[in-house]
N, C-alpha and C. Protein backbone atom coordinates (compact mmCIF):
# COMPACT_ATOMS: atom_id res chain seq x y z
N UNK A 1 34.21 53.77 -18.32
CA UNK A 1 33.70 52.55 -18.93
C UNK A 1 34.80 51.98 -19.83
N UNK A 2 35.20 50.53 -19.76
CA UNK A 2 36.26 50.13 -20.62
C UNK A 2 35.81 50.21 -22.21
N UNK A 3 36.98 49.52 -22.89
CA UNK A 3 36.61 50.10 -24.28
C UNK A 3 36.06 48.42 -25.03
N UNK A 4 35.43 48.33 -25.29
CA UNK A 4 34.87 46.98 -25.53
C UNK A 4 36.12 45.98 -26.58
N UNK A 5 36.31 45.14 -26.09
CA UNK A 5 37.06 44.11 -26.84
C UNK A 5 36.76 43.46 -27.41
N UNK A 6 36.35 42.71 -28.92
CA UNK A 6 35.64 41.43 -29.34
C UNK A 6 36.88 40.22 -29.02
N UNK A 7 36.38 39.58 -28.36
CA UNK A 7 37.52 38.20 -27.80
C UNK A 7 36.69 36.64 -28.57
N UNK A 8 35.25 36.97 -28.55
CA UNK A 8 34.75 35.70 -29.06
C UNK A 8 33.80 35.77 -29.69
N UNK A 9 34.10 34.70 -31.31
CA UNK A 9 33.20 35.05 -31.94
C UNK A 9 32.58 34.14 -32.57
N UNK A 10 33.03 32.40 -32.17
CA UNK A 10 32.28 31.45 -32.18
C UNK A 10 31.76 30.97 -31.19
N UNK A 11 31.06 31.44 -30.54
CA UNK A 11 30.07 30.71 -29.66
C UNK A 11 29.07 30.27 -29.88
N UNK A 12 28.33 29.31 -29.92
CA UNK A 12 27.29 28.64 -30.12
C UNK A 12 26.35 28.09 -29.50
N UNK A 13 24.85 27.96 -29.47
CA UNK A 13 24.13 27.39 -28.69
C UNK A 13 22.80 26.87 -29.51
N UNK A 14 21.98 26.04 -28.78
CA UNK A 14 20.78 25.97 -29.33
C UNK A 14 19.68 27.09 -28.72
N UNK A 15 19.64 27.56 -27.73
CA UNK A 15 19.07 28.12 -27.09
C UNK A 15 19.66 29.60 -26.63
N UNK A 16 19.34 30.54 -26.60
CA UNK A 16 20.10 31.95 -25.68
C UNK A 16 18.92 32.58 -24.81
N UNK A 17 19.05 32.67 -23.76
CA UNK A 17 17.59 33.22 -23.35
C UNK A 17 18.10 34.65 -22.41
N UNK A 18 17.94 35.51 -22.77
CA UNK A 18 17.87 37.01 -22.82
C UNK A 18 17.04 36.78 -20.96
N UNK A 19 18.16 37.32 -20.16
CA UNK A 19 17.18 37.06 -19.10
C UNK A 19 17.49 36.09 -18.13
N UNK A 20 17.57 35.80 -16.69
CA UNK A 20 18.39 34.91 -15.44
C UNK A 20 17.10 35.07 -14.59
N UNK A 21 15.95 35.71 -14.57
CA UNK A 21 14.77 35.81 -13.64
C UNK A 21 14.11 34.32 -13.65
N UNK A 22 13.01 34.50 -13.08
CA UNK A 22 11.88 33.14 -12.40
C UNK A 22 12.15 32.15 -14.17
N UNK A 23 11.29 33.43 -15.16
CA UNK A 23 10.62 32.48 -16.12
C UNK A 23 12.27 31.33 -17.37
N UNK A 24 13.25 32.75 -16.96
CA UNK A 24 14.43 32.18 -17.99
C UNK A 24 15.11 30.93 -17.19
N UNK A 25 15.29 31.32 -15.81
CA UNK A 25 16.22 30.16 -15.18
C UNK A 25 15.39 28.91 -15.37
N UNK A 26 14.30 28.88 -15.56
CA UNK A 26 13.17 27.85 -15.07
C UNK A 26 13.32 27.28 -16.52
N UNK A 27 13.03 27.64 -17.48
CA UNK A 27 12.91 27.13 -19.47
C UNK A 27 14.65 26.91 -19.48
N UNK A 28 15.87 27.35 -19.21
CA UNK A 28 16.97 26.97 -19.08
C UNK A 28 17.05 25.80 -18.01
N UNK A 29 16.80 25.64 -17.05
CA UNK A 29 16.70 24.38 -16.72
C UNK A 29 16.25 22.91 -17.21
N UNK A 30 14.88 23.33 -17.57
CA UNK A 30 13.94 22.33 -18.01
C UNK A 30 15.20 21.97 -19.35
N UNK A 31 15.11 22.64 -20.30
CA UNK A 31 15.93 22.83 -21.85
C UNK A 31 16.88 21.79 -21.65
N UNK A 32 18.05 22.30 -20.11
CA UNK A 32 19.24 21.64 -20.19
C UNK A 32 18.98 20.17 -19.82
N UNK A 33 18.43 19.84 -19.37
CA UNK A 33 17.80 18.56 -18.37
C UNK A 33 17.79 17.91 -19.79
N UNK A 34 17.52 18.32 -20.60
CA UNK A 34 16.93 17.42 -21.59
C UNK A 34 18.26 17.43 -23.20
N UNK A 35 19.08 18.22 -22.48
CA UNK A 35 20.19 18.26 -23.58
C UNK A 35 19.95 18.86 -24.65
N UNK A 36 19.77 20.16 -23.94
CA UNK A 36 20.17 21.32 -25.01
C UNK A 36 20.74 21.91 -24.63
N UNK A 37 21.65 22.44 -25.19
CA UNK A 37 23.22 23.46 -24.93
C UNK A 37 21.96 24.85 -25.03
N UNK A 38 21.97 25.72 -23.86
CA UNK A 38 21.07 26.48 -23.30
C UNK A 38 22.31 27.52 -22.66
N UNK A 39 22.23 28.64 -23.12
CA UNK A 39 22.53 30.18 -22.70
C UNK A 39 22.26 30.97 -21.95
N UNK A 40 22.44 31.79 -20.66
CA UNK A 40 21.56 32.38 -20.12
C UNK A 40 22.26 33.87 -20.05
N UNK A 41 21.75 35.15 -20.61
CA UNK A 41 22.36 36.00 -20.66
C UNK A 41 21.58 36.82 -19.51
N UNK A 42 22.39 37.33 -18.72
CA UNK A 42 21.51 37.79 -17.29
C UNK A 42 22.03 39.18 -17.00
N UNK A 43 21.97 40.54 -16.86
CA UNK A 43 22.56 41.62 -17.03
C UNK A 43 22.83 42.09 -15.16
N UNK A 44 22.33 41.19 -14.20
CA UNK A 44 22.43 41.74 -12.91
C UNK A 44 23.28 40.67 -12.59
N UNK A 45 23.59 40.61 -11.04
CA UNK A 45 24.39 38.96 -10.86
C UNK A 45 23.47 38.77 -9.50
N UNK A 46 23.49 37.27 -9.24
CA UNK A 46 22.54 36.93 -8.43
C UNK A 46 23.12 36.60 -7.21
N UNK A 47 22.40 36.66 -5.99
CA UNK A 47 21.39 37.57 -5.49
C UNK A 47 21.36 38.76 -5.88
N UNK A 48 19.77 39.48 -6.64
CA UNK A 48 20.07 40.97 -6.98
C UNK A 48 18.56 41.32 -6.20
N UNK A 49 18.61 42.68 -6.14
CA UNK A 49 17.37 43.06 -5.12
C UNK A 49 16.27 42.70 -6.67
N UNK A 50 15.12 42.88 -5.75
CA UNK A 50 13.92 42.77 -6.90
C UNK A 50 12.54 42.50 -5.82
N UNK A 51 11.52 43.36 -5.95
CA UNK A 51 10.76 43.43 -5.09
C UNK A 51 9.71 41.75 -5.19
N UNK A 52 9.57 41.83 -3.60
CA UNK A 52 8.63 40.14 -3.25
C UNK A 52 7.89 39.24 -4.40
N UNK A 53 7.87 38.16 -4.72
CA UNK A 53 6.70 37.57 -5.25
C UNK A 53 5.99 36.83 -4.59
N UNK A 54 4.56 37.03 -4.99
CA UNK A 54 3.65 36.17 -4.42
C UNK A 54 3.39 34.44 -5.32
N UNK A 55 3.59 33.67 -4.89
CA UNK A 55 3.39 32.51 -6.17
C UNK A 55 2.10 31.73 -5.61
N UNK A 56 2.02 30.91 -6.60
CA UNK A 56 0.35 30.60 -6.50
C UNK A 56 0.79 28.82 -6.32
N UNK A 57 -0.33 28.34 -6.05
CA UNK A 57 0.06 26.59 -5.78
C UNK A 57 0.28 25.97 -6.50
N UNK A 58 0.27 25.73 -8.05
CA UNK A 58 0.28 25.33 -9.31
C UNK A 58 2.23 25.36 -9.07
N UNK A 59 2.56 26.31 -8.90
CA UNK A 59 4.07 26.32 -8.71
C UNK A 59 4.74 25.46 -8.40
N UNK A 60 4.33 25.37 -7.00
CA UNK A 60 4.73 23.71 -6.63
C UNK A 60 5.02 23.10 -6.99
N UNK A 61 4.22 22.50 -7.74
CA UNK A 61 4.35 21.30 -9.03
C UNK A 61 5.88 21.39 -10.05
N UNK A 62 5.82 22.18 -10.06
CA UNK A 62 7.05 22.74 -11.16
C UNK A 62 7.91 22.54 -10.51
N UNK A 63 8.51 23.32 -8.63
CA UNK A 63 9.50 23.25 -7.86
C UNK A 63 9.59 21.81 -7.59
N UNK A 64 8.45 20.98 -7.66
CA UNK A 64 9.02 19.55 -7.54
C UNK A 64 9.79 19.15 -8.78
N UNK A 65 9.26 19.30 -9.72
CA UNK A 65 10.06 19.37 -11.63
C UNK A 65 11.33 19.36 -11.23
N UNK A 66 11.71 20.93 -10.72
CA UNK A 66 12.83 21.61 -10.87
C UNK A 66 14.02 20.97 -9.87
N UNK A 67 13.35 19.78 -8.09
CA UNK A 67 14.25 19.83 -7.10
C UNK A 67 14.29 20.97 -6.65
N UNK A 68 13.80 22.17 -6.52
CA UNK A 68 14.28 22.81 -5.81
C UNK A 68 12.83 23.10 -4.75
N UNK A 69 11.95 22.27 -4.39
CA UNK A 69 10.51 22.73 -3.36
C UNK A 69 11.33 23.03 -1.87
N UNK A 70 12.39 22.64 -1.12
CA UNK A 70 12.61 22.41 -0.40
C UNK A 70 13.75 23.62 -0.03
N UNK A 71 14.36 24.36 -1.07
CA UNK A 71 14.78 25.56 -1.35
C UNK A 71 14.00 26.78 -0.69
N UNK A 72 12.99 26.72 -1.68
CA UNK A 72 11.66 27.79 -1.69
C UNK A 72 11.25 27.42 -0.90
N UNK A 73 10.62 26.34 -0.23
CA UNK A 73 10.11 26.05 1.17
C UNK A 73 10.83 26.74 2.61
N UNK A 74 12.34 26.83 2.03
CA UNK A 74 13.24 27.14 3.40
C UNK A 74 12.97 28.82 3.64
N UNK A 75 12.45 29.53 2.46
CA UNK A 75 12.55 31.13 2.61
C UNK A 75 11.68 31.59 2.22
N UNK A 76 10.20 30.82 2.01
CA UNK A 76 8.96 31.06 1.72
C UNK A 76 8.03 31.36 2.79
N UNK A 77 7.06 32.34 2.96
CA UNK A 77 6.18 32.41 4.02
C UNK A 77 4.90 31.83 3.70
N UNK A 78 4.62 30.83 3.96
CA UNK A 78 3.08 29.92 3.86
C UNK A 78 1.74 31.02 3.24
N UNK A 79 1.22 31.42 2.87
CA UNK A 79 0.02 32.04 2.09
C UNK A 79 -0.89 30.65 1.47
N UNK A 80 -2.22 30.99 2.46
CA UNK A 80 -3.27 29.85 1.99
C UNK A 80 -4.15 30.52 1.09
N UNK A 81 -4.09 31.52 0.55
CA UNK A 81 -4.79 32.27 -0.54
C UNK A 81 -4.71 33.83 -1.15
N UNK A 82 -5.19 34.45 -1.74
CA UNK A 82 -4.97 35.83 -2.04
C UNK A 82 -5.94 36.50 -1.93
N UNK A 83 -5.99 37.86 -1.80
CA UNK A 83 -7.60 39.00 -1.82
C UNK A 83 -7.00 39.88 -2.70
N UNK A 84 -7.97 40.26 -4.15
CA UNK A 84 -8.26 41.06 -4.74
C UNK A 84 -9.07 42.07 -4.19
N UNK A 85 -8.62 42.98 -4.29
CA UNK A 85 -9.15 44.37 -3.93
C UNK A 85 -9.61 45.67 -5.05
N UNK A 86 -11.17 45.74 -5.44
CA UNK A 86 -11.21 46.68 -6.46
C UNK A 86 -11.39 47.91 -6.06
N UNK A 87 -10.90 48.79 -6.47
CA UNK A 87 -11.60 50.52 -6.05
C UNK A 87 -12.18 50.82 -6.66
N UNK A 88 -12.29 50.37 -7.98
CA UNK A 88 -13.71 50.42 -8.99
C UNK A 88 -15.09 50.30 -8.08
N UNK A 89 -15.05 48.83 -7.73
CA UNK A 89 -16.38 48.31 -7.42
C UNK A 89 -16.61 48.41 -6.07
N UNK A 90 -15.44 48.78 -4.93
CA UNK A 90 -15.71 48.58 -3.79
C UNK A 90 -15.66 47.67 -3.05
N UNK A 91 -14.88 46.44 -3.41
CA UNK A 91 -15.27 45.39 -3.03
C UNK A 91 -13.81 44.47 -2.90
N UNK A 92 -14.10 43.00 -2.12
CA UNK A 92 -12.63 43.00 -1.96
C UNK A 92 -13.05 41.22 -1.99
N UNK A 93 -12.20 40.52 -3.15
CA UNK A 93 -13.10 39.03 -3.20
C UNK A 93 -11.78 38.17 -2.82
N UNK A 94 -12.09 36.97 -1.50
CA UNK A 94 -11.04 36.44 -1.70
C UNK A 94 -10.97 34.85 -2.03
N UNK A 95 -9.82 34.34 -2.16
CA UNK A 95 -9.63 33.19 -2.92
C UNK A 95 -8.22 32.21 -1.96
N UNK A 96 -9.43 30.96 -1.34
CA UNK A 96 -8.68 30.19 -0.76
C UNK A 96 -8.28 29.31 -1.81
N UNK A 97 -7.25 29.22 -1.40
CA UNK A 97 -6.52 28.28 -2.53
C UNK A 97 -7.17 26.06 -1.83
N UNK A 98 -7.13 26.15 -0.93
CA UNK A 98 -7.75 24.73 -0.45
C UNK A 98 -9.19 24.74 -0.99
N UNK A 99 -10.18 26.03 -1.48
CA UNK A 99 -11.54 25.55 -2.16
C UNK A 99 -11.47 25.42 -3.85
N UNK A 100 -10.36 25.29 -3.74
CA UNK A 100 -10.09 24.74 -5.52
C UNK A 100 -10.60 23.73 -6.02
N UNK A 101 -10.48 23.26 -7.47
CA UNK A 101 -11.67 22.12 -7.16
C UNK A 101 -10.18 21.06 -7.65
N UNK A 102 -8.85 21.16 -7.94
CA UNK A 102 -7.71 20.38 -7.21
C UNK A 102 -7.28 20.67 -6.27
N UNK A 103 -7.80 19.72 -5.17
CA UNK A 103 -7.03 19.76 -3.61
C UNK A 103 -5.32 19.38 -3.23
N UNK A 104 -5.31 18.70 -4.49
CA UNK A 104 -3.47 18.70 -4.29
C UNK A 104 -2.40 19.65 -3.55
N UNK A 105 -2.32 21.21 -4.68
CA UNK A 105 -2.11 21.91 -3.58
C UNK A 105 -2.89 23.11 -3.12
N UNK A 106 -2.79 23.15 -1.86
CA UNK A 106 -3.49 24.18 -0.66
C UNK A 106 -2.82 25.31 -0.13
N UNK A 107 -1.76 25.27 -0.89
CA UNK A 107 -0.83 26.82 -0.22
C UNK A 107 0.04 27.23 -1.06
N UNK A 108 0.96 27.73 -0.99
CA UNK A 108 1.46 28.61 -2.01
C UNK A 108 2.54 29.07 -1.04
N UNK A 109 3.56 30.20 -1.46
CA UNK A 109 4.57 30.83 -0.56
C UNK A 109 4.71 32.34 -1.41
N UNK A 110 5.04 32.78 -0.26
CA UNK A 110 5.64 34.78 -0.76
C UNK A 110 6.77 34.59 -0.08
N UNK A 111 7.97 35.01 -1.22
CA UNK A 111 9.42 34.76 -1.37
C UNK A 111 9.84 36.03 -1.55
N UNK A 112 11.09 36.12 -1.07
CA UNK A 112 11.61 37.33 -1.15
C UNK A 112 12.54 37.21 -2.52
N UNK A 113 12.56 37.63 -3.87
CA UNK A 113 12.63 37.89 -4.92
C UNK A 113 14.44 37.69 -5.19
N UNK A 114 14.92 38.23 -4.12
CA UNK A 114 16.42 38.21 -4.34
C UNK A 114 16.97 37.17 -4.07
N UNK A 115 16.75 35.92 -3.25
CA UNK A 115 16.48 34.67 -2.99
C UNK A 115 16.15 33.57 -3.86
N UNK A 116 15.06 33.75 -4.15
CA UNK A 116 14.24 32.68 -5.25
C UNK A 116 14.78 32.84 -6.62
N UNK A 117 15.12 33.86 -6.90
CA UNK A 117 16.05 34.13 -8.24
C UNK A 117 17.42 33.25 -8.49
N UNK A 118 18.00 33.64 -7.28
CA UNK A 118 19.00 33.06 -6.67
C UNK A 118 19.04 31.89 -7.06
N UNK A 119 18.13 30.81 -6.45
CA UNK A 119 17.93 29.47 -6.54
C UNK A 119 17.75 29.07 -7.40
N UNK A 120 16.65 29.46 -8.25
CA UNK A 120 16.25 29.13 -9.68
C UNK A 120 17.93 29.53 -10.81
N UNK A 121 18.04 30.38 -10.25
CA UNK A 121 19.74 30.42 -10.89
C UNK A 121 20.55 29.44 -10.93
N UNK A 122 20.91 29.33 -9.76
CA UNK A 122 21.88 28.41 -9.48
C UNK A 122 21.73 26.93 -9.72
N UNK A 123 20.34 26.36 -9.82
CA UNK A 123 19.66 25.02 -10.28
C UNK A 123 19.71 25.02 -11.88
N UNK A 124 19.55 26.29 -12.47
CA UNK A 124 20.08 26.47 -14.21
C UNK A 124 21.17 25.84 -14.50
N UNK A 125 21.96 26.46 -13.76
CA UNK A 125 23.83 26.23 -13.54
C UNK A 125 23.71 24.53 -12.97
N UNK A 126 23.67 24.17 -12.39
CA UNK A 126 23.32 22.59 -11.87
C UNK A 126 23.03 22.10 -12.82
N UNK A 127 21.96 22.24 -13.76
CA UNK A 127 21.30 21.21 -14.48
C UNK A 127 21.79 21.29 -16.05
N UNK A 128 22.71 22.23 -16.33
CA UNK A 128 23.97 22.12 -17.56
C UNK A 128 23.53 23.27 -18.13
N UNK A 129 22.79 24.76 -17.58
CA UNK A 129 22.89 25.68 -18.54
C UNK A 129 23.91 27.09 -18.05
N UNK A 130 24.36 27.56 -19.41
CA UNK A 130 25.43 28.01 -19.08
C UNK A 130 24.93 29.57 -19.01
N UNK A 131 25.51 29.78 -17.43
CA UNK A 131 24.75 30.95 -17.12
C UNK A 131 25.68 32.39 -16.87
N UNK A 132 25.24 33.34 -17.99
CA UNK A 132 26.55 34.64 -17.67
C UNK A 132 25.70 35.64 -16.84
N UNK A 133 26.41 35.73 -15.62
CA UNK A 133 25.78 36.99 -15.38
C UNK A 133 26.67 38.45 -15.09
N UNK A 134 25.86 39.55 -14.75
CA UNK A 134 26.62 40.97 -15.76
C UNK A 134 27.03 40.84 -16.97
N UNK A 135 26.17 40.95 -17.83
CA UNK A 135 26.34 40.40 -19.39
C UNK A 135 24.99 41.14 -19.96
N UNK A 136 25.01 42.05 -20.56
CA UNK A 136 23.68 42.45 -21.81
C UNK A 136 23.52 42.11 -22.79
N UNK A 137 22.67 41.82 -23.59
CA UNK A 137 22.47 41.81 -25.22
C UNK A 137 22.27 43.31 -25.24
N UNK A 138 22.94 43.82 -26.54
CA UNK A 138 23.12 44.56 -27.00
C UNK A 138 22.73 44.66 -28.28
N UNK A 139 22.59 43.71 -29.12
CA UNK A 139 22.03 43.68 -30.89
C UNK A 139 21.45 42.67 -31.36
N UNK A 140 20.65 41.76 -31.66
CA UNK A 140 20.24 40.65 -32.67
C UNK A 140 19.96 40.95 -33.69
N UNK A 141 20.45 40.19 -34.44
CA UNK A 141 20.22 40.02 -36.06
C UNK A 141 20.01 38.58 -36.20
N UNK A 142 18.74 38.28 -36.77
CA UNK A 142 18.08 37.26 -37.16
C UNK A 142 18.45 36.95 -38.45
N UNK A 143 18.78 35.65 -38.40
CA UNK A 143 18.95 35.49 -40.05
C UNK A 143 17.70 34.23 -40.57
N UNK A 144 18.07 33.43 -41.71
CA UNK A 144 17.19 32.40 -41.88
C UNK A 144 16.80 31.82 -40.99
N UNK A 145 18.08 30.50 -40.41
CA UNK A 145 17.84 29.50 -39.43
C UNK A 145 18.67 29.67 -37.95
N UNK A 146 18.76 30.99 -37.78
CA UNK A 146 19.59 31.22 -36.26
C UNK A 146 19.47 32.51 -36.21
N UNK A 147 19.98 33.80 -35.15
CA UNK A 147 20.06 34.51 -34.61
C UNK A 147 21.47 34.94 -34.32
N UNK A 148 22.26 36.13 -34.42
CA UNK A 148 23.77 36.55 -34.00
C UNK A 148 22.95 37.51 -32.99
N UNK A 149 23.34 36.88 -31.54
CA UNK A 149 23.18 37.98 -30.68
C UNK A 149 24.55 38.31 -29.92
N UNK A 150 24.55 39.90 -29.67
CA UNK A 150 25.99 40.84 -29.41
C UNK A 150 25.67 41.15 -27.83
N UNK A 151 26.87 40.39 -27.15
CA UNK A 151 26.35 40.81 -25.43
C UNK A 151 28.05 41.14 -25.14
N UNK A 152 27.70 41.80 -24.04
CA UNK A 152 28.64 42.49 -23.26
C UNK A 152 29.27 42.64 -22.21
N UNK A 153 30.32 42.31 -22.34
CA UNK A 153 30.50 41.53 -20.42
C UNK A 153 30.83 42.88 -20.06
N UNK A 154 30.72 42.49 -18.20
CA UNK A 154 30.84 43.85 -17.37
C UNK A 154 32.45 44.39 -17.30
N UNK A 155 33.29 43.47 -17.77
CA UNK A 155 34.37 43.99 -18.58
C UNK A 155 34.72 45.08 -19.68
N UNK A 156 33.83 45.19 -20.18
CA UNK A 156 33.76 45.41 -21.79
C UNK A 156 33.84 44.73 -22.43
N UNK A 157 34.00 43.34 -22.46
CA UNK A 157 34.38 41.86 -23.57
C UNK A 157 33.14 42.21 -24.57
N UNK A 158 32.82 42.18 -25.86
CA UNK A 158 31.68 41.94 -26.76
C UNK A 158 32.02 40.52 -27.11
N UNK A 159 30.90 39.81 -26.60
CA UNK A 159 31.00 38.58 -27.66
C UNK A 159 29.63 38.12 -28.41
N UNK A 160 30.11 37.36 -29.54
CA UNK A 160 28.70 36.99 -30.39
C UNK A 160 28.19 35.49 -30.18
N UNK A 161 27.04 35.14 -30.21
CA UNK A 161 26.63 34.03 -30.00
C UNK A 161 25.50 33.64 -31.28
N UNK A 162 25.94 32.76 -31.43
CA UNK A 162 25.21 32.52 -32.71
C UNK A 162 23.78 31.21 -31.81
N UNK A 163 22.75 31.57 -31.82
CA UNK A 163 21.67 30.91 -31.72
C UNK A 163 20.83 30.11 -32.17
N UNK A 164 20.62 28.92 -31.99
CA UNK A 164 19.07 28.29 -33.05
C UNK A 164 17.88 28.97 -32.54
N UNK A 165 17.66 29.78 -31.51
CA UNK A 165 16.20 30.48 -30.56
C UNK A 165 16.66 30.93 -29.56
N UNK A 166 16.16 31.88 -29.78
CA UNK A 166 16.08 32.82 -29.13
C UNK A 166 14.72 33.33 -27.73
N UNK A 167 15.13 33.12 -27.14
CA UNK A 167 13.86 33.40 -25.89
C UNK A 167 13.68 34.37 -25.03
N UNK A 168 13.40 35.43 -25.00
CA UNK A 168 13.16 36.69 -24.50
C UNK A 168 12.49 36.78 -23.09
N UNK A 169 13.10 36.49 -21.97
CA UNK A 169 12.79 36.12 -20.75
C UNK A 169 13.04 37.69 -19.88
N UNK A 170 13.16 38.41 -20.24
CA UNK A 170 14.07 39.76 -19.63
C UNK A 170 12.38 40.09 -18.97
N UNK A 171 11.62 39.71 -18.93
CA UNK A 171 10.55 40.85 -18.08
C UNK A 171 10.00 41.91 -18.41
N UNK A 172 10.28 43.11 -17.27
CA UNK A 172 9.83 44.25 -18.02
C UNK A 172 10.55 44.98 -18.94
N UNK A 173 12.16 44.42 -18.93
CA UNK A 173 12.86 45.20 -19.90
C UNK A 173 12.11 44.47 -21.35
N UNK A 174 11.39 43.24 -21.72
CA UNK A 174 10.88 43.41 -22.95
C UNK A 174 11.89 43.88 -23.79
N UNK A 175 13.07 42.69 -24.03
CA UNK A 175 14.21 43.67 -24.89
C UNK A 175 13.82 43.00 -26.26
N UNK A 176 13.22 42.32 -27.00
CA UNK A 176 12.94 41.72 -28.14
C UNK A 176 11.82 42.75 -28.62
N UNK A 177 10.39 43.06 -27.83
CA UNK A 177 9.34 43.29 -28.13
C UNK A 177 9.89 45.49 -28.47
N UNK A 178 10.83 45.79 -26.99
CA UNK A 178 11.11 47.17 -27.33
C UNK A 178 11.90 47.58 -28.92
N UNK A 179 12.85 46.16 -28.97
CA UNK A 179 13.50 46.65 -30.26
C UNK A 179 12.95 46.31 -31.74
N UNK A 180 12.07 45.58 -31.73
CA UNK A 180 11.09 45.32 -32.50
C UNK A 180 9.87 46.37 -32.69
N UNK A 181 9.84 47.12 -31.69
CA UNK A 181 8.96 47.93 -31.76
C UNK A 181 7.54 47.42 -31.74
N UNK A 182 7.26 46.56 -31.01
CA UNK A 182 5.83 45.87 -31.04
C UNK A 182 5.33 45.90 -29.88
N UNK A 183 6.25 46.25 -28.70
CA UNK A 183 5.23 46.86 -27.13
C UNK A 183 4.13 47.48 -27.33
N UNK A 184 3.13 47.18 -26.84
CA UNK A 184 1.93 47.43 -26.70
C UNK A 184 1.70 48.08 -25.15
N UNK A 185 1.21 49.14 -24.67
CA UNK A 185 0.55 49.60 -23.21
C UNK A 185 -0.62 49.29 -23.28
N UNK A 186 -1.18 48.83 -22.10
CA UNK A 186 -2.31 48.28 -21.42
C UNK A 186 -3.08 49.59 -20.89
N UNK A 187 -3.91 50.63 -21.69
CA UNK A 187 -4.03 51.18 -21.00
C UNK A 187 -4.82 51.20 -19.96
């Protein structure tokens, strides 16, 4: 492992969002669209494996937001609804998405995860946010009116980024809530 270098230590943003998945590329997009200098610290590089998602029709709407329906349309498999399945109760209830009581949309798509990431990535990067990937946060320290967060390129580079918000998009790594100590299990 190299030996970490500090090379930069004014960097600045309004935004840093911990995270390159569905929910960060998507709030880094929207953010930049609208002119905010937006961060995306992403610790895998994209395409990275990550098992299927199923998305629901409401999505849509957003992929029209975003420009990218026609993306997700190209590597999406059509799904006109979902079945819940309980082993509790025995029972298995399902849900057409066309008996909604908005008929707008009627379908939905199941995407292969390493793909759709992909896209939603690369439309971040398009729409002015600046996206590192192989890069960790490694420390925040919150102060009054900003945040010093310490990330790490797959170099060893350490650099600091000084933040107005901070947005914790990482998923299940939960890197705000683990180091905070405020994860909660569902049991």
């Amino acid at each position: 492992m190299p030996v970490p270098n500090t090379t930069s230590l004014g960097n600045s943003c309004e935004v840093l969002i911990i995270g390159g998945g569905p929910a960060g590329s998507t709030a880094a997009a929207l953010l930049a669209e609208r002119g905010r200098r937006v961060v995306v610290i992403e610790k895998d590089r994209h395409p990275r494996f990550h098992i299927g998602e199923s998305l629901l029709p409401l999505n849509l709407a957003l992929f029209d937001q975003l420009g990218v329906h026609e993306q997700i349309e190209a590597i999406g498999i059509v799904k006109h609804g979902a079945e819940f399945i309980s082993t509790d109760y025995h029972r298995t209830v399902t849900f057409n998405f066309a008996d909604a009581w908005n008929k707008t949309w009627t379908s939905a798509y199941q995407v292969r995860r390493s793909e759709f990431d992909h896209i939603l990535s690369k439309n971040a990067s398009a729409r002015g946010a600046e996206v590192h990937e192989e890069s960790r946060v490694t420390e925040i320290q919150f102060n009054d009116d900003s945040a010093d967060v310490m990330v790490t390129t797959a170099d060893g580079t350490a650099l600091k980024w000084r933040a107005g918000y901070v947005l914790d998009a990482s998923g299940r790594d939960t890197f705000l809530a683990s180091r905070m100590k405020i994860k909660r299990h569902n049991a």
